[in-house]
N, C-alpha and C. Protein backbone atom coordinates (compact mmCIF):
# COMPACT_ATOMS: atom_id res chain seq x y z
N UNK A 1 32.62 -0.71 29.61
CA UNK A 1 31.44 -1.51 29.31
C UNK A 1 31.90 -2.83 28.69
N UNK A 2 31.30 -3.83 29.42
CA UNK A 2 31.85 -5.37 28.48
C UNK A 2 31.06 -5.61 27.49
N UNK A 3 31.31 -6.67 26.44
CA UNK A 3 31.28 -7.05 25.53
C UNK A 3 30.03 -8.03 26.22
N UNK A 4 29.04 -8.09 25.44
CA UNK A 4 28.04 -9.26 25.29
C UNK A 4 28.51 -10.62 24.83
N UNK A 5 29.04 -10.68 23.68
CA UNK A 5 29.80 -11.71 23.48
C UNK A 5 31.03 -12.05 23.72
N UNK A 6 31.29 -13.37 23.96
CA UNK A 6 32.41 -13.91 24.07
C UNK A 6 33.56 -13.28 22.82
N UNK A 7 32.88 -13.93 21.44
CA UNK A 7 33.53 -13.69 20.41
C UNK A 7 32.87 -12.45 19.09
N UNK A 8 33.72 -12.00 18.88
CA UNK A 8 32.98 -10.74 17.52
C UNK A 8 32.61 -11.53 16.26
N UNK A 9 31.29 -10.65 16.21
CA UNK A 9 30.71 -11.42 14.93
C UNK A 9 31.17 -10.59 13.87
N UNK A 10 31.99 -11.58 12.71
CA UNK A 10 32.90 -11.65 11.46
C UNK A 10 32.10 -11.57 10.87
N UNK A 11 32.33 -10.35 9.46
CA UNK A 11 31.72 -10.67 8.40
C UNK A 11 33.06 -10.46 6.47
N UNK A 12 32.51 -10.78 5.64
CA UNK A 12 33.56 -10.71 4.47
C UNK A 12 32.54 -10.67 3.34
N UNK A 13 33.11 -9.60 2.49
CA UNK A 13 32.62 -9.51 0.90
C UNK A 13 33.46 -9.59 0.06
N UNK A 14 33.76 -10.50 -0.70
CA UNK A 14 34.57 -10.46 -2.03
C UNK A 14 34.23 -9.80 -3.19
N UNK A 15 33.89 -10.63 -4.33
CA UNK A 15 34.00 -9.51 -5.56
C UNK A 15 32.25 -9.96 -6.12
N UNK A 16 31.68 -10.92 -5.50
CA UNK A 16 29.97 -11.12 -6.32
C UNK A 16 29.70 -10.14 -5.51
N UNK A 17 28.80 -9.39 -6.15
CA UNK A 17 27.67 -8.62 -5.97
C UNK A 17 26.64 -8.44 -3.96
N UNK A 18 27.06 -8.28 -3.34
CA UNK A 18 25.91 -8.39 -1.89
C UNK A 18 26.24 -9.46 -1.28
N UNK A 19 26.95 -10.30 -1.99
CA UNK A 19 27.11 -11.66 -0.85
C UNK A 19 27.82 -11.18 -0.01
N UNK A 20 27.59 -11.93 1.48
CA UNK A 20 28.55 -11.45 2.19
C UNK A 20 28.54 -13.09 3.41
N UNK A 21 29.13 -13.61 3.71
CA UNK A 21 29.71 -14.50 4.58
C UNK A 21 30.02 -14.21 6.01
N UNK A 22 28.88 -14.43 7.07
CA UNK A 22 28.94 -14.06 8.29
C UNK A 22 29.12 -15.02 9.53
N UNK A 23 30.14 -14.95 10.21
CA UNK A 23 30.90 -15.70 11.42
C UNK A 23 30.36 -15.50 12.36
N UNK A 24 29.90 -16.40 13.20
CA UNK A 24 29.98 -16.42 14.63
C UNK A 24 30.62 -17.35 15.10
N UNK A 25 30.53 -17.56 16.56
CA UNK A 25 30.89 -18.75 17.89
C UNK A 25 31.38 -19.64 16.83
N UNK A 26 30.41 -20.86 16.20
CA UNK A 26 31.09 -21.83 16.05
C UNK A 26 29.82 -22.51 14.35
N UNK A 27 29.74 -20.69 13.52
CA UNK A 27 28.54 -21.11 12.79
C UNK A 27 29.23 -20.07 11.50
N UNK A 28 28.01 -20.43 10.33
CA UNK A 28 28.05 -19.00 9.25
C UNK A 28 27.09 -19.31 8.84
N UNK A 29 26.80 -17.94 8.29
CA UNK A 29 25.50 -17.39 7.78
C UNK A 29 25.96 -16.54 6.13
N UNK A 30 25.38 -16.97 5.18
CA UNK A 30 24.90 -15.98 3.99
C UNK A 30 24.46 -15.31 3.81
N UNK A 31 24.71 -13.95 3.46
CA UNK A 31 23.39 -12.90 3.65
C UNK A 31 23.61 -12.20 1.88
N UNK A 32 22.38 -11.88 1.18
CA UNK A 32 22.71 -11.75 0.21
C UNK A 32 21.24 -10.53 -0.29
N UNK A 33 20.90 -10.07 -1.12
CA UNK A 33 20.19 -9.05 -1.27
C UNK A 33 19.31 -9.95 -2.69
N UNK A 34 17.99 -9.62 -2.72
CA UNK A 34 17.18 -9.95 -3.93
C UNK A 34 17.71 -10.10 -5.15
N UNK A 35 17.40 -10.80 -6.52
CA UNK A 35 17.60 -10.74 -7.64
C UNK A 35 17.16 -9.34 -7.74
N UNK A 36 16.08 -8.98 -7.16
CA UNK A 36 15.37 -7.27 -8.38
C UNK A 36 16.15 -6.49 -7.67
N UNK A 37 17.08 -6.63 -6.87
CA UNK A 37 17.95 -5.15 -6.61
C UNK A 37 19.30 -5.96 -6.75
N UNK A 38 19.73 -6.72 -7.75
CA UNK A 38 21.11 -7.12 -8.20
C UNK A 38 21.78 -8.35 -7.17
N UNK A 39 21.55 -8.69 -6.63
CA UNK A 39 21.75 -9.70 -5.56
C UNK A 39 21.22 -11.59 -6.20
N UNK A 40 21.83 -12.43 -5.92
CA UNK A 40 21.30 -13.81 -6.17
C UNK A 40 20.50 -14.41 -5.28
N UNK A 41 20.10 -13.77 -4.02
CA UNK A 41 19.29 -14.51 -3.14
C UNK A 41 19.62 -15.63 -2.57
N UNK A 42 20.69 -15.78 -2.22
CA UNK A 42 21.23 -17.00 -1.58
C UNK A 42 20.87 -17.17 -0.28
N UNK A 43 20.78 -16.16 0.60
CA UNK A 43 20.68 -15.81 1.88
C UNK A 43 19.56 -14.88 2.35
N UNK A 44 19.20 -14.74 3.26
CA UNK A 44 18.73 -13.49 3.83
C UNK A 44 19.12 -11.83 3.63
N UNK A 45 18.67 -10.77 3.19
CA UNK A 45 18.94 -9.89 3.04
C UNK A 45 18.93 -8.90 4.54
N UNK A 46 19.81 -8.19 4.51
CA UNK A 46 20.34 -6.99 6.62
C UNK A 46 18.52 -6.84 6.88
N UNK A 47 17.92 -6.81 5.97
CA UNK A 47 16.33 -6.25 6.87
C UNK A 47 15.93 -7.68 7.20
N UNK A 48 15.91 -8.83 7.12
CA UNK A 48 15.07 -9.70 7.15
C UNK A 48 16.32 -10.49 8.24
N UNK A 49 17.47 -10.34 8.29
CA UNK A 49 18.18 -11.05 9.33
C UNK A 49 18.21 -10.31 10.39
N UNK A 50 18.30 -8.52 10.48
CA UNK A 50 17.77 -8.05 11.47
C UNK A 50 16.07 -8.25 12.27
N UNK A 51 15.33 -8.69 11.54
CA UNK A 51 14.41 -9.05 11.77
C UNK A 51 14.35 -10.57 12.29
N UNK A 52 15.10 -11.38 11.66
CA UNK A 52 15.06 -12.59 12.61
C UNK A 52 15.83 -12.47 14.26
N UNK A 53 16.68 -12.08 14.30
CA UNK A 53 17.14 -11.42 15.34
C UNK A 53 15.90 -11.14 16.32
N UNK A 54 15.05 -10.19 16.10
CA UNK A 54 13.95 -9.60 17.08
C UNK A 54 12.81 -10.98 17.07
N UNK A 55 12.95 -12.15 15.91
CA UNK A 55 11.92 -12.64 15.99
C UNK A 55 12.59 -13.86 17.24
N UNK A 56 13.48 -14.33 16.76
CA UNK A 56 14.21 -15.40 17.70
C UNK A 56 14.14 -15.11 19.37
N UNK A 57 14.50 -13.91 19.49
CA UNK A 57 14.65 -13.18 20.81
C UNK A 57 13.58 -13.23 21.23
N UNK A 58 12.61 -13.08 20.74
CA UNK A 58 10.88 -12.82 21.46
C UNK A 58 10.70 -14.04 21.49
N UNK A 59 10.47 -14.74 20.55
CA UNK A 59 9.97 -16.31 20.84
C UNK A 59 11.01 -17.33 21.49
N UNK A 60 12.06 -16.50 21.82
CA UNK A 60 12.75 -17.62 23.12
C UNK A 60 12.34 -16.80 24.65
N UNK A 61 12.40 -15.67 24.53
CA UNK A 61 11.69 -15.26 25.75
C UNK A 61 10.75 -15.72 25.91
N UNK A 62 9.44 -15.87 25.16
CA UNK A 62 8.45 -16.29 25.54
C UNK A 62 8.13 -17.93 25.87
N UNK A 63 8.99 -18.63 25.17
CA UNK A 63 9.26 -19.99 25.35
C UNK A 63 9.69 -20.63 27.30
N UNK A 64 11.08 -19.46 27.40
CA UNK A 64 11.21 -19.22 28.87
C UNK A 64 10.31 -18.78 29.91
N UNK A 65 9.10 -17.79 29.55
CA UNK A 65 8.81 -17.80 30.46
C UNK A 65 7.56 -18.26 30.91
N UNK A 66 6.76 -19.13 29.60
CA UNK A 66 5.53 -19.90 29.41
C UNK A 66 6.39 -21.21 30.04
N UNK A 67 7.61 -22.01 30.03
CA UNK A 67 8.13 -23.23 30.74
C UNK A 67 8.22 -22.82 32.52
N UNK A 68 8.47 -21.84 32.82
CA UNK A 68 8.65 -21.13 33.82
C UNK A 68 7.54 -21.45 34.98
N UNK A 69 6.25 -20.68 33.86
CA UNK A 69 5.23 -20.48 34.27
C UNK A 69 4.24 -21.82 34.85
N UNK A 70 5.01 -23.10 33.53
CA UNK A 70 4.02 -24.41 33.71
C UNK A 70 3.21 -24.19 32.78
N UNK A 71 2.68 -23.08 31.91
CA UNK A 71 1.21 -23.46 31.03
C UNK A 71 1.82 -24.18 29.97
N UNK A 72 0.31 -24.68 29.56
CA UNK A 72 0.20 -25.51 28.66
C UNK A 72 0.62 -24.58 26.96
N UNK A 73 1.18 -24.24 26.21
CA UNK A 73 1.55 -23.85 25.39
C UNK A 73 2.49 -24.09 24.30
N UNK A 74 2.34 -25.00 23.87
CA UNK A 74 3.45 -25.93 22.79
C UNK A 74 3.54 -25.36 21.89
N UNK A 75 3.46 -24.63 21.33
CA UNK A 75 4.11 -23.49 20.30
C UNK A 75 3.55 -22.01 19.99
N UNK A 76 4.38 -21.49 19.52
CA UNK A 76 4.29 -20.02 19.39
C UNK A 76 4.69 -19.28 17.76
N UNK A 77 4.28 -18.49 17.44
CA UNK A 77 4.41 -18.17 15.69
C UNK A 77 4.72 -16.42 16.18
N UNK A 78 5.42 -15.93 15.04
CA UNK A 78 5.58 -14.78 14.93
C UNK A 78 5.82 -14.51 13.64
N UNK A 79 5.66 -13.50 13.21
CA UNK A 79 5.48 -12.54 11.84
C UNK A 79 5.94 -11.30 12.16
N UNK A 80 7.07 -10.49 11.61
CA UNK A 80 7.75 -9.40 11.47
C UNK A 80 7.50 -8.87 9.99
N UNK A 81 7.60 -7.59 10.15
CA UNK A 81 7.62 -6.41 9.10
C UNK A 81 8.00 -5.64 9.88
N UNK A 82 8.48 -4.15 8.87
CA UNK A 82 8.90 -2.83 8.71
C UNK A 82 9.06 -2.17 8.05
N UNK A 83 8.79 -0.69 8.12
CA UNK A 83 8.31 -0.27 7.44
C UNK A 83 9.11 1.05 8.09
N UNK A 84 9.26 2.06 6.70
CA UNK A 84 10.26 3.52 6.91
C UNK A 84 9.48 4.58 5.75
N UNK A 85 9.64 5.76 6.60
CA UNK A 85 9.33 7.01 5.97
C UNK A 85 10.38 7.92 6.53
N UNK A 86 10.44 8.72 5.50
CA UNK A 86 11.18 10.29 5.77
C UNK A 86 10.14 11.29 6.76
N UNK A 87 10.23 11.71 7.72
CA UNK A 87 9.22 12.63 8.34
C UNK A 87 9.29 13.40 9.43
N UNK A 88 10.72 14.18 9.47
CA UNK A 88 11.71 14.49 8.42
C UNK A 88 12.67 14.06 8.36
N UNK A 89 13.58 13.37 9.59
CA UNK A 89 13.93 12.10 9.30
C UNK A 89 13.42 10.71 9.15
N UNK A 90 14.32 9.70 9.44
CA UNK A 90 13.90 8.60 8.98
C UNK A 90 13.49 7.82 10.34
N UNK A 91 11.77 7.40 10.25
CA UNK A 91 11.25 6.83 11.23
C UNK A 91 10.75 4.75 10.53
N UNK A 92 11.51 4.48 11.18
CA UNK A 92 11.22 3.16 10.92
C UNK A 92 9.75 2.60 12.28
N UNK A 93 9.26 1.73 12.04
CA UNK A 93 7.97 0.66 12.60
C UNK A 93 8.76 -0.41 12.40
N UNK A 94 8.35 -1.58 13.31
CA UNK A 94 8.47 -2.69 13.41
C UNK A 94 7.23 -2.83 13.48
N UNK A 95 6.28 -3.74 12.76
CA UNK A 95 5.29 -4.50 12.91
C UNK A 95 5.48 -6.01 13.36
N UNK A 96 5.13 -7.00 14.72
CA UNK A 96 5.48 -7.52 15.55
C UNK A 96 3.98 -8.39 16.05
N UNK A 97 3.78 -9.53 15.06
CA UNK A 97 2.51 -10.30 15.65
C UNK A 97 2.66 -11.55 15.90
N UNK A 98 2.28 -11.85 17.17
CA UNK A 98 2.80 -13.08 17.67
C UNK A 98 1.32 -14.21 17.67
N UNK A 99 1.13 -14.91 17.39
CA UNK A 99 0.00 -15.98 17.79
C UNK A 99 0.47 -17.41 18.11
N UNK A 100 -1.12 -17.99 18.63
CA UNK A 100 -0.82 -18.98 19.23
C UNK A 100 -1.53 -20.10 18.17
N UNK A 101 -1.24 -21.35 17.89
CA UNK A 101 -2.43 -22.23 17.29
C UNK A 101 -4.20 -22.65 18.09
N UNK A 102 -3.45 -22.39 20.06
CA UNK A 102 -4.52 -22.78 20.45
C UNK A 102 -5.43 -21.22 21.31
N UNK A 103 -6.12 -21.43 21.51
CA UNK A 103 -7.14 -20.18 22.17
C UNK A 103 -6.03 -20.50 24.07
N UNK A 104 -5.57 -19.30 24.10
CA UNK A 104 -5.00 -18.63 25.21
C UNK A 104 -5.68 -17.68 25.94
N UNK A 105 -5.99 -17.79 27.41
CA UNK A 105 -6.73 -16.87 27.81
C UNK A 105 -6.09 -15.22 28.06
N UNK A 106 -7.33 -14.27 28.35
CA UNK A 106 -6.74 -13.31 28.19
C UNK A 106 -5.75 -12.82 28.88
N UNK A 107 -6.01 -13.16 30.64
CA UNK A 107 -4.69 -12.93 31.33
C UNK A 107 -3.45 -13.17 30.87
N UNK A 108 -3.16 -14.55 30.65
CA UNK A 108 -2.16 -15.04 29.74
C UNK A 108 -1.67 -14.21 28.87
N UNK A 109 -2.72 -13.61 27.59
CA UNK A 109 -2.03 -12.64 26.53
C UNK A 109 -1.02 -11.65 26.39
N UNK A 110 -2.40 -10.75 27.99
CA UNK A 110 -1.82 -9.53 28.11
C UNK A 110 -0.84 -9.87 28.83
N UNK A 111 -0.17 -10.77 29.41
CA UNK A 111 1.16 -10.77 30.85
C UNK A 111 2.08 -11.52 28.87
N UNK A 112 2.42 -12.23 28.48
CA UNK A 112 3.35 -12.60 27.42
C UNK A 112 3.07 -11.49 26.48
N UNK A 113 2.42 -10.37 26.10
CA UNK A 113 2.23 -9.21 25.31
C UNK A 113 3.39 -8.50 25.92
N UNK A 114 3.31 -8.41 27.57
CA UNK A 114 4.36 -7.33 28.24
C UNK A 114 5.60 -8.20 28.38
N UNK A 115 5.86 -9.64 28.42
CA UNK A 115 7.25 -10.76 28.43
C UNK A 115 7.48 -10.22 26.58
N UNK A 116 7.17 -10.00 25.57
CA UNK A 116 7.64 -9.84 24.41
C UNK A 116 8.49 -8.59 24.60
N UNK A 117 7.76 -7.83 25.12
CA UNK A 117 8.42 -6.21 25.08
C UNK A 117 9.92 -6.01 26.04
N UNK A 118 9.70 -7.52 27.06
CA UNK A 118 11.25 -7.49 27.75
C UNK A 118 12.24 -8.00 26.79
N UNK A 119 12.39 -9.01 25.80
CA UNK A 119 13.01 -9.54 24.91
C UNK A 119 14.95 -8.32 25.35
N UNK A 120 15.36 -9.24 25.27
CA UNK A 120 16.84 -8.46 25.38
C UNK A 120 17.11 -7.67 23.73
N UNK A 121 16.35 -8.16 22.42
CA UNK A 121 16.65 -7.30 21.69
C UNK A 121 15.88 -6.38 21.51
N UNK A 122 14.54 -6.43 21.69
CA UNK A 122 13.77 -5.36 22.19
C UNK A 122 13.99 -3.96 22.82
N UNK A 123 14.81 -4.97 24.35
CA UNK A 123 15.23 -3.45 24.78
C UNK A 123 16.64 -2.66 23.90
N UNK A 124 16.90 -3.70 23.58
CA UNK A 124 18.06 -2.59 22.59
C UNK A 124 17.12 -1.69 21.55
N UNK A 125 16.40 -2.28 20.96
CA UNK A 125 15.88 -0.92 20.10
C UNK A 125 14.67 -0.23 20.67
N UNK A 126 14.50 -0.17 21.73
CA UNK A 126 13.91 0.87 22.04
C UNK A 126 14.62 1.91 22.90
N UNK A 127 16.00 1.25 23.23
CA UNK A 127 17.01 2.65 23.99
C UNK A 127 17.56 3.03 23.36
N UNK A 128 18.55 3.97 23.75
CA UNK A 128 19.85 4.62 22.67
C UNK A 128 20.85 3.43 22.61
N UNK A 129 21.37 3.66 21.04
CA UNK A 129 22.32 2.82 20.36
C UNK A 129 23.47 3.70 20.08
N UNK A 130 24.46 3.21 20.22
CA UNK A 130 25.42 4.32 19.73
C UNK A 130 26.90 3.36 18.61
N UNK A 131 26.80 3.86 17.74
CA UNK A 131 27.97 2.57 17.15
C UNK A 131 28.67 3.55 17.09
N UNK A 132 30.42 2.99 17.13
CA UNK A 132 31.49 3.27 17.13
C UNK A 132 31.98 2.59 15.62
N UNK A 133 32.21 3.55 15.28
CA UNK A 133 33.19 2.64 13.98
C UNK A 133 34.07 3.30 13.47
N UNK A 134 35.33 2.02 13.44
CA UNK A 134 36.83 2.60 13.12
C UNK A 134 37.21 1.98 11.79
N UNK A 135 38.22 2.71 10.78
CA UNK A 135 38.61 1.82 9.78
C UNK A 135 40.44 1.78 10.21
């Protein structure tokens, strides 16, 4: 199976508290955990950058395929949450609302309702995941 990326995304923790310093292609990212759970908040905390992840992915799909299409649609908004219970394992929700500023008809909705659900990270979490990890 190949690799999606070109290059592996790097990450490093030293000795503060949750910070952690994350590499890609030709970028970095901070990711850091709240003051109320010991963290300085410098960055994004793993739930809210995994969540940008699903938000980026949907609203570039949908960007692609509203240019595609020709409609008139100059921007797009999204709002993520999630949410976890024990029951009896652990079932996580994604809550996933997308709007528009202007009134979109309904055809339109429902056909970019079903273009969200293709999102390439989408389909990763709704199939099997399997991580490998070596030390």
């Amino acid at each position: 199976m190949a690799n999606l990326l070109e290059n592996n995304v790097e990450g490093k923790i030293g000795t503060q508290k949750y910070l952690c310093t994350i590499s890609w292609r030709n970028g970095t990212l901070l990711m850091d955990e709240p003051e109320n759970v010991g963290g300085k908040n410098i960055g994004p905390d793993p739930f809210s950058t995994f969540l940008a992840s699903l938000a980026g992915c949907t609203l570039s799909t949908l960007r692609m395929y509203i240019d595609h299409k020709g409609w008139d649609i100059p921007e797009i908004n999204i709002s993520l949450n999630l949410a976890q219970e024990l029951n009896p394992e652990l079932e996580t929700t994604i809550s996933r609302i997308i709007t528009f500023p202007t009134n979109i008809p309904n055809e339109q909705r429902e056909r970019l309702l079903l273009i969200a659900e293709k999102c390439p990270i989408s389909k990763i979490l709704k199939n099997k995941i399997t991580i490998n990890t070596t030390i």
